[in-house]
N, C-alpha and C. Protein backbone atom coordinates (compact mmCIF):
# COMPACT_ATOMS: atom_id res chain seq x y z
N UNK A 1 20.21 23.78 -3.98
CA UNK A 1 19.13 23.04 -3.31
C UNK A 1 18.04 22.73 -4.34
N UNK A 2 17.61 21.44 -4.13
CA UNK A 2 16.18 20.79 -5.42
C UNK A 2 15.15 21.97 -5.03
N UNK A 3 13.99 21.85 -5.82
CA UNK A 3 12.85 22.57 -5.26
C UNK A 3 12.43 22.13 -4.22
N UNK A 4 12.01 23.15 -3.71
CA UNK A 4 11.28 22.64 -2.38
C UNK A 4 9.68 21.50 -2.39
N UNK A 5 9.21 21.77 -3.34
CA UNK A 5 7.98 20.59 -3.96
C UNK A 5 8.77 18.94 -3.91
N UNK A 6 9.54 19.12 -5.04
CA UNK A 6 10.11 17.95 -5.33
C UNK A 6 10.80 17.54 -3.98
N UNK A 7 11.40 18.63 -3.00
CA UNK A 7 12.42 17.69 -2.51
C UNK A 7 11.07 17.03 -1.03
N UNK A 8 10.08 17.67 -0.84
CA UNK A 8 9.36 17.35 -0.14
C UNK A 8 8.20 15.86 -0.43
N UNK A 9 7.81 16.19 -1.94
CA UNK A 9 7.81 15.00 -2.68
C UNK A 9 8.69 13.52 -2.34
N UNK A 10 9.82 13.63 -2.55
CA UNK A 10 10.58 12.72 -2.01
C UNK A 10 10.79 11.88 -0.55
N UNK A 11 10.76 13.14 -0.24
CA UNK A 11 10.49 12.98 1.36
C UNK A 11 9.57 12.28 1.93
N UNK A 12 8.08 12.17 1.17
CA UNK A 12 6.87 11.75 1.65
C UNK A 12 7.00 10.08 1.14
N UNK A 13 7.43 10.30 -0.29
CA UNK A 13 7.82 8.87 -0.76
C UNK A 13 8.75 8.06 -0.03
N UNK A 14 9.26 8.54 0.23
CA UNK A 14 10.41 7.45 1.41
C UNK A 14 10.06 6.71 2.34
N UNK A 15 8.99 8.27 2.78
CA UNK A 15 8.59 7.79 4.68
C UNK A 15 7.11 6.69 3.97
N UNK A 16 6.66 6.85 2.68
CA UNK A 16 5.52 5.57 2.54
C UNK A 16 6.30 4.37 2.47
N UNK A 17 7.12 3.90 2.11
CA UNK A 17 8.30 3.36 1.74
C UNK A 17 8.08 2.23 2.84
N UNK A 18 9.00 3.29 3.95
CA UNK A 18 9.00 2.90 5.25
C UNK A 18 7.99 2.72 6.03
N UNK A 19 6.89 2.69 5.51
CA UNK A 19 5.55 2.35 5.87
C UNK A 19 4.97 1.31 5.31
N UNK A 20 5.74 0.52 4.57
CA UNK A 20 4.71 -0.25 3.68
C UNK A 20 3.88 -0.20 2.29
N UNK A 21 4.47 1.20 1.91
CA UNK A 21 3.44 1.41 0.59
C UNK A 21 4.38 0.51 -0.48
N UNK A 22 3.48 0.80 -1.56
CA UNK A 22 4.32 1.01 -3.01
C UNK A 22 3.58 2.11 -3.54
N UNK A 23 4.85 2.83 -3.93
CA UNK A 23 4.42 3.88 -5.04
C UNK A 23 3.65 3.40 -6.24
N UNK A 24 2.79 4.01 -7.21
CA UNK A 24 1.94 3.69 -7.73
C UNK A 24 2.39 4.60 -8.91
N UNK A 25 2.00 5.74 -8.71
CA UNK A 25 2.30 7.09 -9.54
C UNK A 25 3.30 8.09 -8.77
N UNK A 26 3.94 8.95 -9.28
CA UNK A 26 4.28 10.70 -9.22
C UNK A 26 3.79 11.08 -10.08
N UNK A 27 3.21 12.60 -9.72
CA UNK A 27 3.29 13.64 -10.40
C UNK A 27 1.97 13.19 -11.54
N UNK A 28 1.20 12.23 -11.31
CA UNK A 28 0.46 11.92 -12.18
C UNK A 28 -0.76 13.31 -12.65
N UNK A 29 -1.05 13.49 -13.91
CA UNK A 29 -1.30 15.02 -14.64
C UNK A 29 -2.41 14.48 -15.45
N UNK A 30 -3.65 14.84 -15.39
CA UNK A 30 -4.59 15.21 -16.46
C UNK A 30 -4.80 16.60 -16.74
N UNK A 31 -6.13 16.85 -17.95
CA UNK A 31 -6.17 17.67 -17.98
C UNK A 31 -7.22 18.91 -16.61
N UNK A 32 -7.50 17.76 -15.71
CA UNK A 32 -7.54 18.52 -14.57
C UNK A 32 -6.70 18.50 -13.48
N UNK A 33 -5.85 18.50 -13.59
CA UNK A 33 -5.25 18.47 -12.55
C UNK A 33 -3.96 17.63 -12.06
N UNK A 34 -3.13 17.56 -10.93
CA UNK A 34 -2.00 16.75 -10.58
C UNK A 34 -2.51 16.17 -9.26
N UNK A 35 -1.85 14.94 -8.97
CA UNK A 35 -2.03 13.90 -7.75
C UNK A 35 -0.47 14.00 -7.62
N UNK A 36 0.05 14.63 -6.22
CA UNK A 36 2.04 14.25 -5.79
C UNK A 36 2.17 12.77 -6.28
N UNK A 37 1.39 12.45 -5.64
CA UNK A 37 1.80 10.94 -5.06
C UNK A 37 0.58 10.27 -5.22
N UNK A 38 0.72 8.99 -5.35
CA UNK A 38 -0.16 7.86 -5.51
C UNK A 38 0.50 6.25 -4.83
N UNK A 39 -0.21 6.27 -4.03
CA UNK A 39 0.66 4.90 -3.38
C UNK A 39 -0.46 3.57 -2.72
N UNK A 40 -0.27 2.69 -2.66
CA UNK A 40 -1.08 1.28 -2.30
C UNK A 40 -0.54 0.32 -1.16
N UNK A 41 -0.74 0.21 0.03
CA UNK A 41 -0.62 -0.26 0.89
C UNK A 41 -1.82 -1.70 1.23
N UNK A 42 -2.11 -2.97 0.80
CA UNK A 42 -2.57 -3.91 0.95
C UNK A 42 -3.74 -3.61 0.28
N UNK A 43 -5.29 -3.30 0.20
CA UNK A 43 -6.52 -2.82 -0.62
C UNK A 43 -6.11 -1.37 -0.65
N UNK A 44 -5.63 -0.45 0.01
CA UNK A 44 -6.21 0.86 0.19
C UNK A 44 -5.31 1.52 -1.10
N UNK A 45 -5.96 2.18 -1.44
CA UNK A 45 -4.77 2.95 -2.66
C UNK A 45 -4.83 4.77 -2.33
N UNK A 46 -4.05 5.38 -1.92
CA UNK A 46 -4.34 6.41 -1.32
C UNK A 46 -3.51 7.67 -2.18
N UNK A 47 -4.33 8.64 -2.44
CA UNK A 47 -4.03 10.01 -3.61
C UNK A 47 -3.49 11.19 -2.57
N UNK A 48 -2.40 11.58 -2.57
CA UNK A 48 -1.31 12.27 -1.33
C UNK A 48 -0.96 13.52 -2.24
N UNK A 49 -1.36 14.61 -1.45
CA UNK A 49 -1.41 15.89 -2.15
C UNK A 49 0.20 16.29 -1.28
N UNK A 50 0.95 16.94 -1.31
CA UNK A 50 2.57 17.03 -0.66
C UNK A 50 2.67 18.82 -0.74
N UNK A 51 2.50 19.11 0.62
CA UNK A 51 2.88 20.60 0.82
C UNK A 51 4.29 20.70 1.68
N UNK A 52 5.16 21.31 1.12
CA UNK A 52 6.26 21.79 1.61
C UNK A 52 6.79 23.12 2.09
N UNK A 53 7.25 23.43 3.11
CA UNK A 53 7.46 24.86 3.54
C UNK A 53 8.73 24.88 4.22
N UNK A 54 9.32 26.02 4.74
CA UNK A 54 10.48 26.18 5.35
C UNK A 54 9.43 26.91 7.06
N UNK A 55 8.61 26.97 6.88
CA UNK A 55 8.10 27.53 8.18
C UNK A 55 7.22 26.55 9.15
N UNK A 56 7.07 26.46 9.75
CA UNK A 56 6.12 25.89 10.70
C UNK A 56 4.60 25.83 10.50
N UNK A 57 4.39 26.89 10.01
CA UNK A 57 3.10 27.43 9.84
C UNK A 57 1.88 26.47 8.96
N UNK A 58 0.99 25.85 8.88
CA UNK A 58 0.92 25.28 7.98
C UNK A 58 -0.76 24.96 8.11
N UNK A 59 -1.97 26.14 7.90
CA UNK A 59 -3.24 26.33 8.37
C UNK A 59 -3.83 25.39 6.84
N UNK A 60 -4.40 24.70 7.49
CA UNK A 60 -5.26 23.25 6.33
C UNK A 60 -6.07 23.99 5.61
N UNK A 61 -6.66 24.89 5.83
CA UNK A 61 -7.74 26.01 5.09
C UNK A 61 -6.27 26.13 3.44
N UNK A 62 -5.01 26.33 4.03
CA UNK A 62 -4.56 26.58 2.69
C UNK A 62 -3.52 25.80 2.42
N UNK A 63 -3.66 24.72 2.66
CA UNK A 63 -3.02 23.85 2.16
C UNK A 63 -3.32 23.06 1.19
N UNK A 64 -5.04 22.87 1.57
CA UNK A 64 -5.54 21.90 0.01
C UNK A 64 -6.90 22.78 0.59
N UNK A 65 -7.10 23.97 -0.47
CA UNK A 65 -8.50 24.13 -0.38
C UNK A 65 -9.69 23.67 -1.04
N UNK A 66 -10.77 23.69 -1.24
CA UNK A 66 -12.16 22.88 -1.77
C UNK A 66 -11.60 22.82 -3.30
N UNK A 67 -11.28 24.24 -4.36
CA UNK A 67 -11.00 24.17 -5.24
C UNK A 67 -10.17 22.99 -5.92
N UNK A 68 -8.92 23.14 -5.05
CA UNK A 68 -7.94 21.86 -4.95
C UNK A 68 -7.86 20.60 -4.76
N UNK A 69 -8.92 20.54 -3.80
CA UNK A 69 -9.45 18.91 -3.75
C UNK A 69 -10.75 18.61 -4.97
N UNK A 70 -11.05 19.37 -5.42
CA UNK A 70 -12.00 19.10 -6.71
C UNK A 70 -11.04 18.75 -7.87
N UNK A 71 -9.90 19.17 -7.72
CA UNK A 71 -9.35 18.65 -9.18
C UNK A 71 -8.62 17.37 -8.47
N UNK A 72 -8.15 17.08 -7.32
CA UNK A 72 -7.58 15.85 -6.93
C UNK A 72 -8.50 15.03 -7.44
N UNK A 73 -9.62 15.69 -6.55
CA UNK A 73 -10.77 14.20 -7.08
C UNK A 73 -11.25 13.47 -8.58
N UNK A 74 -11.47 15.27 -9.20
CA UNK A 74 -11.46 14.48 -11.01
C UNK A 74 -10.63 13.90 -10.92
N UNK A 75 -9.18 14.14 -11.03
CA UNK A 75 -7.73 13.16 -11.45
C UNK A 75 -7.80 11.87 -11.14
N UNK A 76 -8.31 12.07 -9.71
CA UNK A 76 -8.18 10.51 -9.10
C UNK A 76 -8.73 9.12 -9.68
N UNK A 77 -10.33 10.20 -10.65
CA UNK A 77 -11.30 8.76 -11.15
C UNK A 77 -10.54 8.87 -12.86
N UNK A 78 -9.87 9.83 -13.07
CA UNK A 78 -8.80 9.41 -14.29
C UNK A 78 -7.95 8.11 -14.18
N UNK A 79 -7.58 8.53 -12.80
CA UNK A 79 -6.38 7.14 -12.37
C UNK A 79 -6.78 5.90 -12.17
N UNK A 80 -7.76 6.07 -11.74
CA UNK A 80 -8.61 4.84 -11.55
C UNK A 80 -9.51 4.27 -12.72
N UNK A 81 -9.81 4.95 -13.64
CA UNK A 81 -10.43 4.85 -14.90
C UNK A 81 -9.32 4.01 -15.89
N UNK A 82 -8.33 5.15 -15.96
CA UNK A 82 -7.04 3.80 -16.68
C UNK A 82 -6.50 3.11 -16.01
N UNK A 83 -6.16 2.61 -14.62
CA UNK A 83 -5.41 1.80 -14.27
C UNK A 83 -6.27 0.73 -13.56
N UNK A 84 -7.59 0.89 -14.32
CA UNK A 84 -8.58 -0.23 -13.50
C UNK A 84 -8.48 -0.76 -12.07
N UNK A 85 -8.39 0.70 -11.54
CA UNK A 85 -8.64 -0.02 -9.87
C UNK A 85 -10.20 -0.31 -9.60
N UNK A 86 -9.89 -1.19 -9.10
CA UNK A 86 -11.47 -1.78 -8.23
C UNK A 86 -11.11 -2.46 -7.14
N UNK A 87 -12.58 -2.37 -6.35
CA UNK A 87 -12.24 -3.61 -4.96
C UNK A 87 -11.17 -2.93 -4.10
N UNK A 88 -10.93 -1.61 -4.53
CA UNK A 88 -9.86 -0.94 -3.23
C UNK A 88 -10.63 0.14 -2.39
N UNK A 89 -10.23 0.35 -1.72
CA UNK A 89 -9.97 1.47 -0.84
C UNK A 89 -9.96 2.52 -0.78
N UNK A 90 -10.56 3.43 -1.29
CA UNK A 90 -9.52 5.02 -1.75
C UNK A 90 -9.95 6.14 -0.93
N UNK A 91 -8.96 6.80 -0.59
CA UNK A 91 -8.52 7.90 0.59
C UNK A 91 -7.95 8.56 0.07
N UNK A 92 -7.83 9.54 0.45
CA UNK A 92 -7.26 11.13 -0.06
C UNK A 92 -6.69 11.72 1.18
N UNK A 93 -5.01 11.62 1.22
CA UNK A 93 -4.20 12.20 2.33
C UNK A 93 -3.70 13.66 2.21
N UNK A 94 -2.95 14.01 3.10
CA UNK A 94 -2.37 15.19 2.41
C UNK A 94 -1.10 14.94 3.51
N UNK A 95 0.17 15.53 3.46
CA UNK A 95 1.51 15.40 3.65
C UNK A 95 1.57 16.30 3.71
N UNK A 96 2.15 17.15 5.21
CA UNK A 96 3.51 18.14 5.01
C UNK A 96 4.45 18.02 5.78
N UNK A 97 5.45 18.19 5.02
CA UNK A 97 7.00 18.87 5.31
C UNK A 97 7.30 20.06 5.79
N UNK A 98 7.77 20.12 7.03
CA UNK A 98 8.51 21.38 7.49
C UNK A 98 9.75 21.31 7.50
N UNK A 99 10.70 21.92 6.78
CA UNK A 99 11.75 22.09 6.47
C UNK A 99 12.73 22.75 7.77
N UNK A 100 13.46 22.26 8.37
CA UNK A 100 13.83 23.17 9.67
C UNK A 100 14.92 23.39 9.69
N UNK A 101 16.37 22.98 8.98
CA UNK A 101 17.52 23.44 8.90
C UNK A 101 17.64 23.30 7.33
N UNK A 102 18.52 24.75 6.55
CA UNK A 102 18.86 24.81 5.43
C UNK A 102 19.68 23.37 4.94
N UNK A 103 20.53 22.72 5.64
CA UNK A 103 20.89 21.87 5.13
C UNK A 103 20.07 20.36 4.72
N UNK A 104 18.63 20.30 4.78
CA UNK A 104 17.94 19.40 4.86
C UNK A 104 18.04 18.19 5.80
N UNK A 105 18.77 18.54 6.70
CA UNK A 105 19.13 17.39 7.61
C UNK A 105 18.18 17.18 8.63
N UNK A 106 17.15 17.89 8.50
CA UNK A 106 16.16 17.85 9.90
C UNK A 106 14.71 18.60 9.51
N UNK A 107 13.58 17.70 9.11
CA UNK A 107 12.28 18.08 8.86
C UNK A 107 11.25 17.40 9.42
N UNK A 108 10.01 17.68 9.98
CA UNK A 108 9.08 17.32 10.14
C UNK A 108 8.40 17.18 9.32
N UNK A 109 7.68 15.64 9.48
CA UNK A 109 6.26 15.12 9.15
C UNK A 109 5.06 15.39 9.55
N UNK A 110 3.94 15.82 9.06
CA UNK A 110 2.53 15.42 9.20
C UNK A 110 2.01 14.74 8.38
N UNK A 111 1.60 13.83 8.56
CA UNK A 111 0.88 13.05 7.67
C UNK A 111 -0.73 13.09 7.75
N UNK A 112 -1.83 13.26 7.24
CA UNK A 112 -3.25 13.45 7.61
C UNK A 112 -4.12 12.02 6.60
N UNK A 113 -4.38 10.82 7.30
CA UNK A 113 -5.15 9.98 6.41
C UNK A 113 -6.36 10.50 6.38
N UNK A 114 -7.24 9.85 5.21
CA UNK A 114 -8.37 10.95 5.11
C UNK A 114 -8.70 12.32 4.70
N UNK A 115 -7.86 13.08 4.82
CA UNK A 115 -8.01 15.06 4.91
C UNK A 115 -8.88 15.19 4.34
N UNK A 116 -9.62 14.47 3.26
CA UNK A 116 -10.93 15.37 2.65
C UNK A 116 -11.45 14.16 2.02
N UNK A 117 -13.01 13.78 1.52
CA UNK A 117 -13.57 12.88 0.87
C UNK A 117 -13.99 13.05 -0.37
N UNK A 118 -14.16 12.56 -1.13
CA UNK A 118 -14.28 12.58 -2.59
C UNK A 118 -16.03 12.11 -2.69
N UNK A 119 -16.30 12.67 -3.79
CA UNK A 119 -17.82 12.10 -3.89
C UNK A 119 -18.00 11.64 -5.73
């Protein structure tokens, strides 16, 4: 079985897919920090943090805590610094995957637009 990051990663990319996005970035890395996902749907360009689990359980306090969204946010004006976005949109989502049968054949989505604001 892939990692559970990556294969949840994937997962989120698909279902933007099927939503209308375009991927933008993966896995994009400064020296503060990682963004999963980076994707653009008409102006909005939206920075998707991707938590994956095999349990149900999934309390937002620890999924992306303050610490965590402080380095999303540096990263984000990295991304936006080199890839000259302007005139967009920008939101900060977060994604999870619940993993519910070992064979990957059956997982839940949450998707959260918004989850936290950047300043």
């Amino acid at each position: 079985m892939q990692d559970l990051g990556k294969l949840g990663e994937n997962i989120i990319s698909d279902y933007l897919i099927k939503n209308g996005f375009k991927i933008l970035s993966k896995n994009f890395t400064t020296k503060f920090g990682e963004i999963d996902l980076i994707a653009q749907k008409d102006s909005t360009v939206a920075f998707i943090e991707v938590k994956a689990r095999n349990k149900a359980y999934f309390p937002i306090s620890t999924v992306v805590t303050y610490p965590k969204q402080k380095k999303i946010i540096k990263t984000s004006k990295c991304f936006i610094r080199n890839f000259n976005i302007v005139d967009n949109v920008l939101r900060f989502d977060v994604a999870t995957v619940e993993i519910i049968d070992q064979d990957i054949t059956a997982y839940d989505i949450n998707y959260i637009q918004n989850a936290f604001y950047g300043k």
